[in-house]
C-alpha atoms as a PDB file:
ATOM      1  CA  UNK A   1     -20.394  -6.333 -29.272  1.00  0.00           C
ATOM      2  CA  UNK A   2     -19.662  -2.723 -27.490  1.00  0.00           C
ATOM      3  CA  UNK A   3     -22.698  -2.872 -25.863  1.00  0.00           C
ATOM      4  CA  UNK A   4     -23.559  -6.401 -24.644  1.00  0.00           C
ATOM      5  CA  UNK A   5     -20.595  -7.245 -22.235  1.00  0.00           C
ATOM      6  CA  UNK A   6     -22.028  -8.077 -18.669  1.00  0.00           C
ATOM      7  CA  UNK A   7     -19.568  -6.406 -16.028  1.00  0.00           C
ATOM      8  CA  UNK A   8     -19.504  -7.354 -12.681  1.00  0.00           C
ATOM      9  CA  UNK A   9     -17.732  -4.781 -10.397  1.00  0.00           C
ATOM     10  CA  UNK A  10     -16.658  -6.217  -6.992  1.00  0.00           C
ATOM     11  CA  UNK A  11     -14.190  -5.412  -4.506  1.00  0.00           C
ATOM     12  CA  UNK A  12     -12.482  -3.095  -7.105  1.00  0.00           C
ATOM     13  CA  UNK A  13     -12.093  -5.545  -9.546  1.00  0.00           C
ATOM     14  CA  UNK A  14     -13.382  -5.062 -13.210  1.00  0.00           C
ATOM     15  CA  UNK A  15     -14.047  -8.423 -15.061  1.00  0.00           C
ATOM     16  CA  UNK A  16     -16.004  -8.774 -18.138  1.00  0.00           C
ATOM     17  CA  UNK A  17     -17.698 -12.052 -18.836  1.00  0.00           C
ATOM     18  CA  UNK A  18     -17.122 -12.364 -22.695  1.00  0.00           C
ATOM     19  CA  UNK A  19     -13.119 -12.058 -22.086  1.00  0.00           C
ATOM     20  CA  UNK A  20     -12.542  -9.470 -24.328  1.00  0.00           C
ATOM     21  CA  UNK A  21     -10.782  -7.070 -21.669  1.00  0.00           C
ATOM     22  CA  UNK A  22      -8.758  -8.038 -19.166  1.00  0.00           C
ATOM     23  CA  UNK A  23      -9.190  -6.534 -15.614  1.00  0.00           C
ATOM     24  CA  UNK A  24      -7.161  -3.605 -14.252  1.00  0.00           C
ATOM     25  CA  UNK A  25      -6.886  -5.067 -10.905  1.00  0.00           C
ATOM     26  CA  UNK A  26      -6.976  -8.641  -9.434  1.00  0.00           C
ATOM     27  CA  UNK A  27      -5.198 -11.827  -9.148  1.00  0.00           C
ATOM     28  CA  UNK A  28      -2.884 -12.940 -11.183  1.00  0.00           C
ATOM     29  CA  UNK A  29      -3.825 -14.749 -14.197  1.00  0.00           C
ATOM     30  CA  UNK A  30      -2.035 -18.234 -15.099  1.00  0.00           C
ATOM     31  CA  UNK A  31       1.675 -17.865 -16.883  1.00  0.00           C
ATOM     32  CA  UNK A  32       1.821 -17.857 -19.850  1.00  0.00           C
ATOM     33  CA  UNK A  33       5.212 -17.491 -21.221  1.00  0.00           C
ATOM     34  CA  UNK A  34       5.661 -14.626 -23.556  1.00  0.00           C
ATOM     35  CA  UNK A  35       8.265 -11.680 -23.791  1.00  0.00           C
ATOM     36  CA  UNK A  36       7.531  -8.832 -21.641  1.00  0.00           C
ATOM     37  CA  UNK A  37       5.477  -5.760 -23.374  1.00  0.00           C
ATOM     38  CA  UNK A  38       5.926  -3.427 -20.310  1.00  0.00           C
ATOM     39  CA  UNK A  39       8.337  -2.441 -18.204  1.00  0.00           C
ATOM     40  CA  UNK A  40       6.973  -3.038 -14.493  1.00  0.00           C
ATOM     41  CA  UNK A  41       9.843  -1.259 -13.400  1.00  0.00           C
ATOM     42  CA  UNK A  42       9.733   1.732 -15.246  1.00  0.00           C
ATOM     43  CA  UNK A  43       8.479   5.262 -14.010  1.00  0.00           C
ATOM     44  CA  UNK A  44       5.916   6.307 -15.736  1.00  0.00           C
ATOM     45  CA  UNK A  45       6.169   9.990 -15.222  1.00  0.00           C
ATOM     46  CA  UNK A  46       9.220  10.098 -16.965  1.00  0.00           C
ATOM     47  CA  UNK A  47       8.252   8.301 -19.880  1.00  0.00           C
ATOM     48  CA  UNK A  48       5.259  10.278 -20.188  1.00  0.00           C
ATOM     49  CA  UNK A  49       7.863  13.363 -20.546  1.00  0.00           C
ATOM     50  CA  UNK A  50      10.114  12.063 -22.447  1.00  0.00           C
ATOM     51  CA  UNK A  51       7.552  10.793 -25.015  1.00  0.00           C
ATOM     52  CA  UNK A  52       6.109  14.872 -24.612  1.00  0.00           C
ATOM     53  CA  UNK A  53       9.915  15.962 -25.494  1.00  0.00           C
ATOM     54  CA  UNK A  54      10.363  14.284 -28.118  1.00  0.00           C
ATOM     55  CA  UNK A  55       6.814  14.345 -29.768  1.00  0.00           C
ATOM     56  CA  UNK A  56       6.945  18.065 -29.355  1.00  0.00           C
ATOM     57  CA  UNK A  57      10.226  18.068 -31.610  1.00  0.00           C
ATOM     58  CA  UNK A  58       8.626  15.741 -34.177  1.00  0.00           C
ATOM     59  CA  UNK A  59       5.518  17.609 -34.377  1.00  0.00           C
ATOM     60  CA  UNK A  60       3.677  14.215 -33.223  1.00  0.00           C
ATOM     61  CA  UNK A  61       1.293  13.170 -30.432  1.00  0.00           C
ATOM     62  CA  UNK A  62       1.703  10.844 -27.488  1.00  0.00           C
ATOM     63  CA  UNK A  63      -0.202   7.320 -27.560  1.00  0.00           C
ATOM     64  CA  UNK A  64       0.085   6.021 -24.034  1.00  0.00           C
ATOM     65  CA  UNK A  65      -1.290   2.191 -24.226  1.00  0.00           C
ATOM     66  CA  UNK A  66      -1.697   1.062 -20.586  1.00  0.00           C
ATOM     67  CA  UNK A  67      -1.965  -2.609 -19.894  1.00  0.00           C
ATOM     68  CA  UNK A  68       0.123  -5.338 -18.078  1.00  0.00           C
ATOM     69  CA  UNK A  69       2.098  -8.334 -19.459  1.00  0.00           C
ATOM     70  CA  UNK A  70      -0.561 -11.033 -18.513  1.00  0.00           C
ATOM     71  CA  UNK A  71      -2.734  -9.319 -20.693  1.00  0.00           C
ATOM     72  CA  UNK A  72      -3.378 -11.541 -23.814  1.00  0.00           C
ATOM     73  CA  UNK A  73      -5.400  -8.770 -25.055  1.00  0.00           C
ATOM     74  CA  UNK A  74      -2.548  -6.269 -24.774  1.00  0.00           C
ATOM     75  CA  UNK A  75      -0.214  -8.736 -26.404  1.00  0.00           C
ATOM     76  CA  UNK A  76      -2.667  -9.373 -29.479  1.00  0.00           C
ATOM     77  CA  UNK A  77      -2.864  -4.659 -29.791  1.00  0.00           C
ATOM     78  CA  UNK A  78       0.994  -4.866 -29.574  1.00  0.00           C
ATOM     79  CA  UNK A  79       1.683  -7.289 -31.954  1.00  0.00           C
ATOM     80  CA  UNK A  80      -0.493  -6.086 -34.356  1.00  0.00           C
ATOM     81  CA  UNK A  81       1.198  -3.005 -33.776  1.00  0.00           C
ATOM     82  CA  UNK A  82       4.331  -4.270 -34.802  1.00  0.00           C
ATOM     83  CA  UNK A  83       3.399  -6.525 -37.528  1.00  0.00           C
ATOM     84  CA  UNK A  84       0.920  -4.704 -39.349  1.00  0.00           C
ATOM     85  CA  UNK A  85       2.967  -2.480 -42.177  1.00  0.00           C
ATOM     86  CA  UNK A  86       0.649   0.316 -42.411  1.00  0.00           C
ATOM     87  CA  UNK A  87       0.107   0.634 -38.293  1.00  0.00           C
ATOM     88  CA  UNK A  88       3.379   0.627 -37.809  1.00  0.00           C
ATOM     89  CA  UNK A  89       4.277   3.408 -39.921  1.00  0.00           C
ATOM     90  CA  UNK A  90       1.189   5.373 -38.779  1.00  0.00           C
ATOM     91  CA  UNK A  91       2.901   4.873 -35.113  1.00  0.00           C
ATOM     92  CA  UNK A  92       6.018   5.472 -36.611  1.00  0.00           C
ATOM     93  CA  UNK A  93       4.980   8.945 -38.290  1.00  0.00           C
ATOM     94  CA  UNK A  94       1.970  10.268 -36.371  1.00  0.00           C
ATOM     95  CA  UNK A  95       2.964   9.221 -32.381  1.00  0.00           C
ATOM     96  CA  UNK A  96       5.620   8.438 -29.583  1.00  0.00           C
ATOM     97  CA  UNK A  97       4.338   5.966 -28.248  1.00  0.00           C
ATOM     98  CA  UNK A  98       5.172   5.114 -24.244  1.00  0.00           C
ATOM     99  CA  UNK A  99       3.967   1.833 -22.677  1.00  0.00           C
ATOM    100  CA  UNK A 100       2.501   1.939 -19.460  1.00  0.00           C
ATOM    101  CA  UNK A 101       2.416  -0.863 -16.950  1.00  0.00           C
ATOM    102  CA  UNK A 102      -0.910  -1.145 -14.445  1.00  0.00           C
ATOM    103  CA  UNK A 103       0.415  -4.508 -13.164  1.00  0.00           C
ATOM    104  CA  UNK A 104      -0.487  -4.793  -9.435  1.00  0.00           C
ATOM    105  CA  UNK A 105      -1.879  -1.773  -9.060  1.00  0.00           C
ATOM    106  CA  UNK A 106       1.159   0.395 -10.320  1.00  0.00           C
ATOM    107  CA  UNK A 107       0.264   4.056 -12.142  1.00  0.00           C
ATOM    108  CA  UNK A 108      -3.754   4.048 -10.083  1.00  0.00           C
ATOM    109  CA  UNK A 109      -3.342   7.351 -10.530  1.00  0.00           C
ATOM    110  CA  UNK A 110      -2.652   7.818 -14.006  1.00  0.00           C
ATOM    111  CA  UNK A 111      -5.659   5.159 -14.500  1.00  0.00           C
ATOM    112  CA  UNK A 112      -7.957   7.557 -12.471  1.00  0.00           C
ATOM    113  CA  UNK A 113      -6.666  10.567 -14.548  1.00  0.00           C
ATOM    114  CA  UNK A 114      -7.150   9.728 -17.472  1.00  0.00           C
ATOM    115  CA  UNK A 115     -10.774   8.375 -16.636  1.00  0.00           C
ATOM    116  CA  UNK A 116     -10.022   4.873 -17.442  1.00  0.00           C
ATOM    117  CA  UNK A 117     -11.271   3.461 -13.323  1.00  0.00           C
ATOM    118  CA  UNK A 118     -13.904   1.138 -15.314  1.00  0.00           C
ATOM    119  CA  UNK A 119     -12.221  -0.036 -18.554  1.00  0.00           C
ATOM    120  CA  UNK A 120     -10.713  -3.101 -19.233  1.00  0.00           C
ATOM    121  CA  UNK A 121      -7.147  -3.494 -20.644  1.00  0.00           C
ATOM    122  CA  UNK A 122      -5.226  -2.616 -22.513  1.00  0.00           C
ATOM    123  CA  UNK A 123      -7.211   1.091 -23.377  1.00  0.00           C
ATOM    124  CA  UNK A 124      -4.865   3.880 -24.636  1.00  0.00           C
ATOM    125  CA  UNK A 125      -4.929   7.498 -24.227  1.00  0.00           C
ATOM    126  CA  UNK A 126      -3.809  10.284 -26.617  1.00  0.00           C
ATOM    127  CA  UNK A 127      -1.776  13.379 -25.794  1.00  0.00           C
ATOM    128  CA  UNK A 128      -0.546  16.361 -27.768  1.00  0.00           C
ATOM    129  CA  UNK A 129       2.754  17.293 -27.239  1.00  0.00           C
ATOM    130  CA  UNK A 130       1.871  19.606 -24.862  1.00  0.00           C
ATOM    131  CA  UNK A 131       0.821  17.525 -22.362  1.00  0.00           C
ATOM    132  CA  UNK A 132      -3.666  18.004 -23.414  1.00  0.00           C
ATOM    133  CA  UNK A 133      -5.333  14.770 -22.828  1.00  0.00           C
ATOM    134  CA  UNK A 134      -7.098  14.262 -25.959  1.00  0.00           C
ATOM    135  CA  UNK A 135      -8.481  11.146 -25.957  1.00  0.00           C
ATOM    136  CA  UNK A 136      -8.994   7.944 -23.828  1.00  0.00           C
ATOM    137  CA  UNK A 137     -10.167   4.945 -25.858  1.00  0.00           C
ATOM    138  CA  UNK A 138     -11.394   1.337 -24.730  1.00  0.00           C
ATOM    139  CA  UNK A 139      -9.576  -0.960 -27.212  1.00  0.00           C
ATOM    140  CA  UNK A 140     -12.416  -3.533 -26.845  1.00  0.00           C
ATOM    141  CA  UNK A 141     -14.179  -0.719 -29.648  1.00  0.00           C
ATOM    142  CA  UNK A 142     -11.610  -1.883 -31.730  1.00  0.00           C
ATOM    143  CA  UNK A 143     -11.674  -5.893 -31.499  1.00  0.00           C
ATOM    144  CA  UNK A 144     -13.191  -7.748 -33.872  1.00  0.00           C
ATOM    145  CA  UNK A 145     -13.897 -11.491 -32.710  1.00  0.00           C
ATOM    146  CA  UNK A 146     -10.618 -12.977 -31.470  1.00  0.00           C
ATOM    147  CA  UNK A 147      -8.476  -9.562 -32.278  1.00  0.00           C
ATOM    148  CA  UNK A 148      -8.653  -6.154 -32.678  1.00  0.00           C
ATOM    149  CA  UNK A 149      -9.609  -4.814 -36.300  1.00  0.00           C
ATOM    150  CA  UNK A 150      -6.428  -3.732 -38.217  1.00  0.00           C
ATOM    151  CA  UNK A 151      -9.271  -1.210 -40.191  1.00  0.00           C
ATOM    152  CA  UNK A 152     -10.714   0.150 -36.165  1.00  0.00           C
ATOM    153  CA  UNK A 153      -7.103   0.210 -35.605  1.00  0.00           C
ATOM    154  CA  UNK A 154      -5.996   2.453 -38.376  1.00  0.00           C
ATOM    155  CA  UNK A 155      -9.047   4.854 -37.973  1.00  0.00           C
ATOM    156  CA  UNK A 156      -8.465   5.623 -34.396  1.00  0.00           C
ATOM    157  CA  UNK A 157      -4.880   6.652 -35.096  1.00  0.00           C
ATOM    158  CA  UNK A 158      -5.870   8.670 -38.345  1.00  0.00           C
ATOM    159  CA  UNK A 159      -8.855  10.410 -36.644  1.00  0.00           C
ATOM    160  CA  UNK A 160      -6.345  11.569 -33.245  1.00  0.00           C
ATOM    161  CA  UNK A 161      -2.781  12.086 -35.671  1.00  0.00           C
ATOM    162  CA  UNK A 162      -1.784  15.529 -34.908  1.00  0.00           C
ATOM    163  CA  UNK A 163      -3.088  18.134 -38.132  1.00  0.00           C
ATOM    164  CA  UNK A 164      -1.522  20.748 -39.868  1.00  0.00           C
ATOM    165  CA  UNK A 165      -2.437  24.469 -39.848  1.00  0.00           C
ATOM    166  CA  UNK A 166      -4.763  23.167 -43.333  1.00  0.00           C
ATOM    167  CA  UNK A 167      -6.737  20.462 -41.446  1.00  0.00           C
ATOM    168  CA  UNK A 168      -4.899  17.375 -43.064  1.00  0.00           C
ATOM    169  CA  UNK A 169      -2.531  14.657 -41.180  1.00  0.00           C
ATOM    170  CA  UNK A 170       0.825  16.411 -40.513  1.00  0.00           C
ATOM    171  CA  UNK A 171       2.652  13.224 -41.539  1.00  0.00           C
ATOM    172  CA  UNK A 172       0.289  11.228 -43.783  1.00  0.00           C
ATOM    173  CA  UNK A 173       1.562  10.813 -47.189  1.00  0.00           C
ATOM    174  CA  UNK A 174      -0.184   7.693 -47.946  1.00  0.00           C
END
């Protein structure tokens, strides 16, 4: 399915027709009441260096999942997140992970930076403690039919955990 998604792109706003991604900008969609996944208030700068602090002390990387609480797409990534044993202690032992709000237009410019103008939501992006972009990834890769693949899931975090001086995953003991 990666490659046959129609996009229309029209006064700035990105909509795929097979609703797998939601669109970065645009009018609201309709309510539907579930608890918030991002913080529309936060400031993303900071939480991008705090994240950066920390992971550098855990010898982890940053996993920056942008998307907005309309999103049923970004609500489906974060609860498998949560709910799925093994992600969750990938997460847990591999990344800090900092959610990013694009609600109304808010963090353009970290959109634009990390090279995500044209990519439906939610998409994460991978830092090194440091601060290196590593990695920006369209979670509609990772969706299989009505949710995204716990397997795709698990690979992209494996393939992007930081690695020891020997190569291997500098957390993975399973």
């Amino acid at each position: 399915m990666k490659n046959n998604r129609a996009v229309i792109l029209s006064f700035g706003v990105f909509i795929t027709l097979h609703g797998h991604s939601q669109p970065i900008l645009g009018a609201e969609p309709s309510k539907t009441e579930r608890p918030p996944v991002y913080d529309e208030s936060a400031d993303s700068a900071k939480q991008i260096t705090e994240a950066q602090v920390r992971a550098k002390k855990e010898n982890k990387n940053v996993l920056l999942q942008f998307g907005a609480n309309w999103c049923g797409w970004c609500h489906k990534l974060h609860k498998l997140c949560e709910s799925d044993q093994a992600i969750r202690e990938e997460l847990k032992s591999n990344y800090v992970v900092a959610l990013i709000d694009v609600n109304k237009g808010h963090n353009k410019d970290l959109i634009e930076k990390y090279e995500a103008e044209r990519m439906g939501l939610p998409f994460v992006v991978i830092l090194d403690a440091n601060g290196k972009h590593l990695t920006t990834k369209n979670t509609g890769e990772l969706e299989e039919g009505d949710h995204h693949s716990p397997q795709k899931v698990m690979e992209f975090l494996k393939k992007w955990a930081p690695k020891n001086k020997d190569g291997s995953g500098a957390h993975n003991n399973h």
